[in-house]
Protein backbone atom coordinates (compact mmCIF):
# COMPACT_ATOMS: atom_id res chain seq x y z
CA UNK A 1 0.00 0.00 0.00
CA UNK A 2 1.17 4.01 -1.41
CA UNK A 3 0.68 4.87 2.81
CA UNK A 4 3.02 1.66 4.17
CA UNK A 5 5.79 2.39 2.11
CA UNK A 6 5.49 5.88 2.51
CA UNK A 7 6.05 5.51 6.27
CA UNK A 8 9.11 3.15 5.87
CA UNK A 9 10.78 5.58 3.54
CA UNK A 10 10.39 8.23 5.45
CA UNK A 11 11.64 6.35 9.03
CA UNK A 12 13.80 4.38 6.99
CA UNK A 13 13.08 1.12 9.78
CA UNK A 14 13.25 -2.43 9.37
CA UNK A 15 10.41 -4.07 8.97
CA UNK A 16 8.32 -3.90 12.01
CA UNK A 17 5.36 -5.59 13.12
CA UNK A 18 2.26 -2.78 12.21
CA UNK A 19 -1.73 -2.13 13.27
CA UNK A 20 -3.17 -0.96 10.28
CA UNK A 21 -6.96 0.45 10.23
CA UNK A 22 -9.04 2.32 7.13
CA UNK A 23 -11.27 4.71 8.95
CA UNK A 24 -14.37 4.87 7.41
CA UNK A 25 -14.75 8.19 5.69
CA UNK A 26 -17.54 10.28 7.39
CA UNK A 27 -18.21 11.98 3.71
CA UNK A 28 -16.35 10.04 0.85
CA UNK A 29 -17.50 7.18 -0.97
CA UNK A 30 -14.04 5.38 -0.33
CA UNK A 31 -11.99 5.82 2.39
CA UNK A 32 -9.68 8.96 3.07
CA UNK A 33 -7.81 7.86 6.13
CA UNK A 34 -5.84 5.35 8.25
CA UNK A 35 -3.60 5.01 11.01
CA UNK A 36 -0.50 2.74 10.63
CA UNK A 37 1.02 1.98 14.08
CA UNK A 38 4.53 0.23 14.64
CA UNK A 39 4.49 -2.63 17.20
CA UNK A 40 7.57 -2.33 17.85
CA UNK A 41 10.39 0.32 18.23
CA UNK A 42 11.34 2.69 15.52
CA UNK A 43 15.32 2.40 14.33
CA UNK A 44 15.98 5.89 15.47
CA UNK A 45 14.20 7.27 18.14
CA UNK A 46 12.74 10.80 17.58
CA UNK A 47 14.27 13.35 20.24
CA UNK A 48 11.26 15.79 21.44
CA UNK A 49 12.46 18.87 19.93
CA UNK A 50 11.46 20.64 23.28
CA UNK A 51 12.96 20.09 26.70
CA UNK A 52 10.85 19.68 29.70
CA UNK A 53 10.63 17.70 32.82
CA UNK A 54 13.10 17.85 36.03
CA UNK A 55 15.69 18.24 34.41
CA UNK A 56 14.47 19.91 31.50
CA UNK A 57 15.91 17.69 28.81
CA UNK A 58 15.20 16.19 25.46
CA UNK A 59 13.36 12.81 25.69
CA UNK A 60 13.80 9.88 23.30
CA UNK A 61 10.57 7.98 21.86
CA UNK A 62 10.74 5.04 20.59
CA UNK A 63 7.35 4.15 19.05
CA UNK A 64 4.76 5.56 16.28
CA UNK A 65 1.47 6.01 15.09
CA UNK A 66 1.17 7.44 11.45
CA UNK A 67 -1.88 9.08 10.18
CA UNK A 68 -2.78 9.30 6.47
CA UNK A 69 -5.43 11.37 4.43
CA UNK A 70 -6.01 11.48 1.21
CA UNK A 71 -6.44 15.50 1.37
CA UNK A 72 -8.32 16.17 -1.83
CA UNK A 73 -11.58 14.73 -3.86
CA UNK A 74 -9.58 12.97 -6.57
CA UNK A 75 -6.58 12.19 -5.07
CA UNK A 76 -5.21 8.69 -4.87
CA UNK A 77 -2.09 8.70 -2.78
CA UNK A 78 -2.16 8.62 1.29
CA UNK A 79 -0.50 12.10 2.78
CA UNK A 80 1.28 11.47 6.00
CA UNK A 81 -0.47 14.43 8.50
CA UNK A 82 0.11 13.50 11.78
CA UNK A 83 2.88 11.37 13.45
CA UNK A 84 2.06 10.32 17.03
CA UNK A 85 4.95 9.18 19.08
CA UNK A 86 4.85 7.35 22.28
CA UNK A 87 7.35 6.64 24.80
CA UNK A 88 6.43 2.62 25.63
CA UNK A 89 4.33 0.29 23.57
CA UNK A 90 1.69 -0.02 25.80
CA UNK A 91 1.03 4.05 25.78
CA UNK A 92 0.95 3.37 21.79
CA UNK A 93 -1.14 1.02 21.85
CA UNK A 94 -2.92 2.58 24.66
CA UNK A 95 -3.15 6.36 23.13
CA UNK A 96 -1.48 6.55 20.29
CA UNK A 97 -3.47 4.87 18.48
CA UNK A 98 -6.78 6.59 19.87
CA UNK A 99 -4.78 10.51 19.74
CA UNK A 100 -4.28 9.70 16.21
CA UNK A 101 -7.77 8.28 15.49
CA UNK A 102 -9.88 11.41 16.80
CA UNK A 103 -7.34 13.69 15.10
CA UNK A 104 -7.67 12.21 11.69
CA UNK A 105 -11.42 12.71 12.78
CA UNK A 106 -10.88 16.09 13.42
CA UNK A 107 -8.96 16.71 10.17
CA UNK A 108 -11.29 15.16 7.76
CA UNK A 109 -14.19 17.35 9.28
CA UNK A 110 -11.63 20.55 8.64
CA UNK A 111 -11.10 19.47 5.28
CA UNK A 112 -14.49 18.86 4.05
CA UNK A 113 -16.73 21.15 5.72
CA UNK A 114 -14.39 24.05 5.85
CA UNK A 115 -11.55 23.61 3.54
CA UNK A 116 -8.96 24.09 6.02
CA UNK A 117 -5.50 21.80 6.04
CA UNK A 118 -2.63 22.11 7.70
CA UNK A 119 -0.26 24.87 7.02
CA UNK A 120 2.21 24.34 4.20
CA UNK A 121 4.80 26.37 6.38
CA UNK A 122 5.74 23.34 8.68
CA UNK A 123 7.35 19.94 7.47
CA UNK A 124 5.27 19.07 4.72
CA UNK A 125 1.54 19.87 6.22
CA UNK A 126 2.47 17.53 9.19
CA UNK A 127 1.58 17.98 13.07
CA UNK A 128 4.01 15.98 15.31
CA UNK A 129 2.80 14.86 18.55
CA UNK A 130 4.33 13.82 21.91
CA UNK A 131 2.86 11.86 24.13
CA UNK A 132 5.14 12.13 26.89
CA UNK A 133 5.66 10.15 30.60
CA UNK A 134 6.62 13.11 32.18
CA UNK A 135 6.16 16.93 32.58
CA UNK A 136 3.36 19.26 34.52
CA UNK A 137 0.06 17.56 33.35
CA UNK A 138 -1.97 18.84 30.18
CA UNK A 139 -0.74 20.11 26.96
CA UNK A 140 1.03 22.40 24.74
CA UNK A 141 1.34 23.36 21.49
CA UNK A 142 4.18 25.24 19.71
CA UNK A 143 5.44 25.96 16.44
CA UNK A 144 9.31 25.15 16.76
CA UNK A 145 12.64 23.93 15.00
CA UNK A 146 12.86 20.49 14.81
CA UNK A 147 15.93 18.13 13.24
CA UNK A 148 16.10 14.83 11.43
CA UNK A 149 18.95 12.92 9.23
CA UNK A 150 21.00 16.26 9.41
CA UNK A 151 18.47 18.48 7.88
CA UNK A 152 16.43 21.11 10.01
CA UNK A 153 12.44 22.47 9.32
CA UNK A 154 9.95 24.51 10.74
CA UNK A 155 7.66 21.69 12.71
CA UNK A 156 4.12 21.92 14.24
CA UNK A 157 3.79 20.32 16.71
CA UNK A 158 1.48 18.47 20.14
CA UNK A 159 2.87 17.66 23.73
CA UNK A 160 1.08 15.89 26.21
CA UNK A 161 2.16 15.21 29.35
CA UNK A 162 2.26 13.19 32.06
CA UNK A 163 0.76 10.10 30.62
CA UNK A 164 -0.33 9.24 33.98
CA UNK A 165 -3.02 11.80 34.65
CA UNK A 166 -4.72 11.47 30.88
CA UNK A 167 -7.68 9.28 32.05
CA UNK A 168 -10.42 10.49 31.91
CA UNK A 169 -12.21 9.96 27.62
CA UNK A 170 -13.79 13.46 27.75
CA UNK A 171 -10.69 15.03 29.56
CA UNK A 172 -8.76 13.50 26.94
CA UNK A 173 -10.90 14.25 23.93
CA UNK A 174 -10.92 17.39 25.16
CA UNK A 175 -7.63 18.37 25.39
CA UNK A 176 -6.86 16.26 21.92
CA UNK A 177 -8.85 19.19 20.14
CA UNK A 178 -7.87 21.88 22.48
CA UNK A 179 -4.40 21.41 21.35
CA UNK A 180 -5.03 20.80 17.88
CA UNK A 181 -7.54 24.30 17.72
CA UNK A 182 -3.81 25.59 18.14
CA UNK A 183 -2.27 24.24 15.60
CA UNK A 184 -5.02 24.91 12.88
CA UNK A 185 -7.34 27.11 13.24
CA UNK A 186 -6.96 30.79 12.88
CA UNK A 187 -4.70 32.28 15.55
CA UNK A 188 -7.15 35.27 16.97
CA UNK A 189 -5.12 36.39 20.20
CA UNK A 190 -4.42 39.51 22.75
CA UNK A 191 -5.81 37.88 25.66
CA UNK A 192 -4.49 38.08 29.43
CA UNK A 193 -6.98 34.43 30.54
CA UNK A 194 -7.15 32.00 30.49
CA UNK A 195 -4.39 32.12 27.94
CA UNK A 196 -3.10 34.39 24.92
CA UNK A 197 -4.47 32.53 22.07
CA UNK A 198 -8.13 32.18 21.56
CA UNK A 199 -8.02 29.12 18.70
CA UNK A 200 -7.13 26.10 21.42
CA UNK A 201 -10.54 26.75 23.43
CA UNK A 202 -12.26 27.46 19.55
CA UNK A 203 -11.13 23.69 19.26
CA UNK A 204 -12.65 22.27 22.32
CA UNK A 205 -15.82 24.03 21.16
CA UNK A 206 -16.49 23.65 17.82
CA UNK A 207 -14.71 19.81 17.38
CA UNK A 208 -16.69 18.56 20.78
CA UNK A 209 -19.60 19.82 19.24
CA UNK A 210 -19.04 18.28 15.82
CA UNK A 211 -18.12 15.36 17.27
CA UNK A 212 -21.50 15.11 19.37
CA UNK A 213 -23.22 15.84 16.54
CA UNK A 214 -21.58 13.08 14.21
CA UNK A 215 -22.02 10.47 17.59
CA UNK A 216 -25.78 11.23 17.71
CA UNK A 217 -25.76 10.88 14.05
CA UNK A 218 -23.95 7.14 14.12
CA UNK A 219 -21.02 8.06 11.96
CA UNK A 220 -18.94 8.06 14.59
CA UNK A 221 -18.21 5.83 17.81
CA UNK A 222 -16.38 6.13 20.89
CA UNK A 223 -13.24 5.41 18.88
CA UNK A 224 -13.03 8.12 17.38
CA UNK A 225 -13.49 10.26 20.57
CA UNK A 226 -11.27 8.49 23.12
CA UNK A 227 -13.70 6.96 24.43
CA UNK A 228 -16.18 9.51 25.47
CA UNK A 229 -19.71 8.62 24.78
CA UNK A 230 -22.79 10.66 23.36
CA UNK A 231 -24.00 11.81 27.14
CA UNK A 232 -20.19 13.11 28.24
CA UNK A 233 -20.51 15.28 25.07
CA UNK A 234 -24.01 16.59 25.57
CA UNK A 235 -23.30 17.45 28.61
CA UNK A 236 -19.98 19.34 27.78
CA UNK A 237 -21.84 21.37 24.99
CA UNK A 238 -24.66 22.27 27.32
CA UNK A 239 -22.60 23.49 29.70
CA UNK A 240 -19.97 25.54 27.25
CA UNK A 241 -21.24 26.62 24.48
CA UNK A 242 -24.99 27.28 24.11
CA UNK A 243 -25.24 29.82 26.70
CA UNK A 244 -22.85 32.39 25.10
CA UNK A 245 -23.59 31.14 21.75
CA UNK A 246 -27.43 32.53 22.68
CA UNK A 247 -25.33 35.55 24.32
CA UNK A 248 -23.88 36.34 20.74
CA UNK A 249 -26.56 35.97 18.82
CA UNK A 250 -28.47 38.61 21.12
CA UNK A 251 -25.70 41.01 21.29
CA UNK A 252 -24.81 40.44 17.50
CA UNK A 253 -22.51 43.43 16.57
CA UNK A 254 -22.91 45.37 19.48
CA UNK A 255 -21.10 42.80 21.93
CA UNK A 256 -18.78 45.38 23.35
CA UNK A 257 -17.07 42.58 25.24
CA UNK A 258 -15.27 41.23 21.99
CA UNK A 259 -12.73 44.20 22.00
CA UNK A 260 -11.94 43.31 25.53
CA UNK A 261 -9.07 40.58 26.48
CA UNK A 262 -10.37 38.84 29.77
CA UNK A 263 -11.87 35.47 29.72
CA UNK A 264 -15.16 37.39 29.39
CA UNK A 265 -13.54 38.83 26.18
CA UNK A 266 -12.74 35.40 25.04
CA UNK A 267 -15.55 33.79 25.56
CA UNK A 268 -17.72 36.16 23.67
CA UNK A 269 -15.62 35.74 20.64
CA UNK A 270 -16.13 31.86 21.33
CA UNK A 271 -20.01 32.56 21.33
CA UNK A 272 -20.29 34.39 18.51
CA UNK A 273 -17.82 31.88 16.05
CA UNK A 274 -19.57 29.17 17.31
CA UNK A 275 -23.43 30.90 16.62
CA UNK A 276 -22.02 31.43 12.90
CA UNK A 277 -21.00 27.87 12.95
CA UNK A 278 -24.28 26.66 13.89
CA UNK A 279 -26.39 28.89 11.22
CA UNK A 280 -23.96 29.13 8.25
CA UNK A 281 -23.56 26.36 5.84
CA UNK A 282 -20.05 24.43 6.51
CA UNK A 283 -18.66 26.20 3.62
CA UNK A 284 -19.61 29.47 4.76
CA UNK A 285 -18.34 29.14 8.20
CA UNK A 286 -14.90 28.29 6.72
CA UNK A 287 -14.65 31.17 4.60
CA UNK A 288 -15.81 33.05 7.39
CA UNK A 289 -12.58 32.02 9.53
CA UNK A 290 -10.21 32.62 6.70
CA UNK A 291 -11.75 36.33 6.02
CA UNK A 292 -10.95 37.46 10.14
CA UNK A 293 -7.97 39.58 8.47
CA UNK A 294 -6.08 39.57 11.45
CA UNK A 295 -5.32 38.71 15.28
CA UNK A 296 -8.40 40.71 16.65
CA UNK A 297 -11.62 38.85 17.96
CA UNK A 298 -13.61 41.95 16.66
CA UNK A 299 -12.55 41.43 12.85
CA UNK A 300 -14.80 38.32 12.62
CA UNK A 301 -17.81 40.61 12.67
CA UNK A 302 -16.42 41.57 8.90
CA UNK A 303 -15.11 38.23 8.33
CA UNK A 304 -18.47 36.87 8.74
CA UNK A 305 -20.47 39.53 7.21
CA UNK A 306 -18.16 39.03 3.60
CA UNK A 307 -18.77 35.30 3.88
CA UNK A 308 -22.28 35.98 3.76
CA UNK A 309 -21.80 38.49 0.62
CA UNK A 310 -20.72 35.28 -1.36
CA UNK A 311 -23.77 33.45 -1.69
CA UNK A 312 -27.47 33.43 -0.66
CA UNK A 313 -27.97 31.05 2.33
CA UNK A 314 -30.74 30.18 5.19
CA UNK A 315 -29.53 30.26 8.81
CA UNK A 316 -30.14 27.29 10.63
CA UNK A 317 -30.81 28.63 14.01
CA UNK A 318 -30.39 26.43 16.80
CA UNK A 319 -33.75 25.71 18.86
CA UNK A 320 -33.00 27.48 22.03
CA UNK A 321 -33.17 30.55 19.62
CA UNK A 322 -36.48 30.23 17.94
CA UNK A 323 -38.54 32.74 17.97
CA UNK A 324 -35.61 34.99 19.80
CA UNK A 325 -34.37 38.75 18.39
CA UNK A 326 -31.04 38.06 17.11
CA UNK A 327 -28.27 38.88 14.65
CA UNK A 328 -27.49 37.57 11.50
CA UNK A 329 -24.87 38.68 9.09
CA UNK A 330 -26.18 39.84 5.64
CA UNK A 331 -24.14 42.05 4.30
CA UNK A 332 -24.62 45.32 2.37
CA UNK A 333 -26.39 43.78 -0.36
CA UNK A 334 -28.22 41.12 0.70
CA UNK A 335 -31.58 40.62 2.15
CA UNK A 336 -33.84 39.29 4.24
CA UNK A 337 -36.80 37.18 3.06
CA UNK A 338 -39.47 35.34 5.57
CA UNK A 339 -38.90 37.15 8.81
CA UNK A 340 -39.25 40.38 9.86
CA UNK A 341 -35.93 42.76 9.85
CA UNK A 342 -35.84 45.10 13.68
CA UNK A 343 -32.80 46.98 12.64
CA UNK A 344 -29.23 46.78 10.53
CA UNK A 345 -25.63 47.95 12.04
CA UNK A 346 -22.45 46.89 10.04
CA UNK A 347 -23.21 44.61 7.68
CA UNK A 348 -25.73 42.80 10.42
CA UNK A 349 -29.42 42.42 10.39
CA UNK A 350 -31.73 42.25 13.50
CA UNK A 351 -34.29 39.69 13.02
CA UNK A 352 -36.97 37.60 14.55
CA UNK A 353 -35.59 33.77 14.17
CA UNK A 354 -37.17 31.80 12.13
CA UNK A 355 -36.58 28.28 10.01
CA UNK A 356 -36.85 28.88 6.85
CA UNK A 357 -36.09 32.40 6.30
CA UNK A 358 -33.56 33.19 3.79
CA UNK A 359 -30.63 36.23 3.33
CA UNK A 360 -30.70 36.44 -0.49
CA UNK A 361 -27.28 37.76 -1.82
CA UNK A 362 -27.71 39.18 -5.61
CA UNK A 363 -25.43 37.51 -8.03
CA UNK A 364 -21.42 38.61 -8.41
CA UNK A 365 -21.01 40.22 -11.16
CA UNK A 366 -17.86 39.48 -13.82
């Protein structure tokens, strides 16, 4: 197979005893990914490219789990996109093989719904990932230097920590996609808490939430989510997301919070991302996150509003808001049809929400 030799070239092992899975493709015909994972040590041990631990050092591991996608409709060759190292066999077996499952979950959802791959800036489009005995527990993600057979690159890549304390499935689901938010999704920063960057709690939101929605749907199972089951994930999105999703929708442009940088500030741009996530089409909502423009939570009010110039669309509104005043972004152009319109402010329309209205955009012009 293209994806088994592709590995071996590229550790240049032995042969080695291998687990190797085709994960059903949640929206191809044939399948678009698959995890190949060595039992048994590697030739060369990777060297974390970051020291931690007491003393902080560089540690060796000694075993892998590959994961492949086939990143385009057409395509017929495996890319490598994540490489999950472990630091025993049984914490391969154990989570390497599940940390690599949910994120080749994760990617395939990025790549069809919103068109979104890993940069091309780091190591050929791959995100590294350390799954590491020691250190403080949780994670961290960073965009460093890494080296291998003499020749150095830009790498992007995962650490989690302290093996020992990742046991819990919707802990460790969670933090899978809080990390990866980081290394994806569009860096939208400035804030003082709970941390600088905005995109690694993004992550936990929107891919816990996709991943609910896929569970309760039956394309997924608990292997793809680390175990955590349809209630842990309910639950989660109850408690984290519809509340200032409903805030955002309310407060629409005029959220004056957004241009703050406390966890207040942070959570409203949360709430209002993940409100245009719930009404836009997939498609939308991705170009929506590539038009922010910049490291500012309040740009995505623009970002947004252009996405919605592109096409004409109908919001799916979420049932806690039916009925409910709220914000939707039409643009200059565009209108309303099927609801009544309360008032307009950049590019945003106040309306009563209702299924089945529609924002008609007229048609681009050559």
């Amino acid at each position: 197979m293209i994806a088994a030799l592709a590995l071996s070239l590229i550790l240049q092992s032995p042969k080695l005893p291998v687990i190797e899975k085709e994960l059903p493709s949640l929206f191809w015909k044939n399948s678009r990914t698959l995890f190949i994972s060595y039992a048994g040590a590697i030739q060369s041990p990777k060297l974390s490219p970051l020291k931690y631990g007491t003393p902080s050092k560089q540690h060796e591991f000694k075993f892998l789990t590959a994961g492949f996608a086939i990143p385009k409709a057409g395509a017929t060759q495996f890319d490598l996109r994540f490489r999950v190292y472990s630091q025993s066999l049984s914490d391969n077996l154990h989570y390497g093989i599940p940390v690599a499952t949910e994120l080749l979950r994760l990617w395939e959802m990025d790549a069809h719904w919103l068109k979104i791959d890993h940069s091309q800036l780091y190591h050929d489009q791959i995100v590294d990932v350390y799954l590491a005995n020691g250190g403080t527990p949780g994670g961290q993600q960073m965009f460093g230097i890494d080296h291998e057979n003499g020749v150095e690159f830009k790498s992007n890549m995962i650490y989690i920590y302290d093996l020992s304390s990742f046991n819990d499935p919707l802990e460790e689901c969670r933090e899978v996609a809080h990390e990866y938010g980081h290394a994806v999704l569009p860096a939208v920063g400035g804030y003082s808490k709970p941390e600088y960057w905005a995109n690694g709690y993004l992550g936990e939101k929107l891919y816990l939430r996709w991943l609910d929605e896929e569970l309760r749907a039956g394309k997924v199972t608990k292997d793809d989510t680390m175990g955590a089951t349809r209630q842990d994930l309910d639950s989660w999105v109850n408690v984290n997301i519809n509340s200032i999703e409903k805030s955002a929708a309310e407060k629409g442009p005029h959220n004056l919070a957004l241009k703050g940088t406390n966890a207040h500030a942070m959570a409203a741009f949360h709430g209002l991302v993940c409100y245009c996530d719930s009404i836009m089409p997939h498609k939308m909502f991705g170009r929506s996150l590539l038009l922010i423009g910049g490291e500012k939570a309040v740009d995505y009010l623009s970002g947004a509003v252009l996405a919605s110039e592109e096409s004409s669309w109908k919001p799916n509104f979420p049932p806690f808001l039916a009925g409910r005043l709220v914000w939707v972004p039409v643009g200059t152009k565009g209108t309303v049809i099927g609801t009544k319109v309360i008032a307009k402010s950049q590019g945003w329309d106040k309306v009563i929400a209702k299924f089945g209205m529609e924002i008609h955009q007229p048609p681009v012009s050559n």
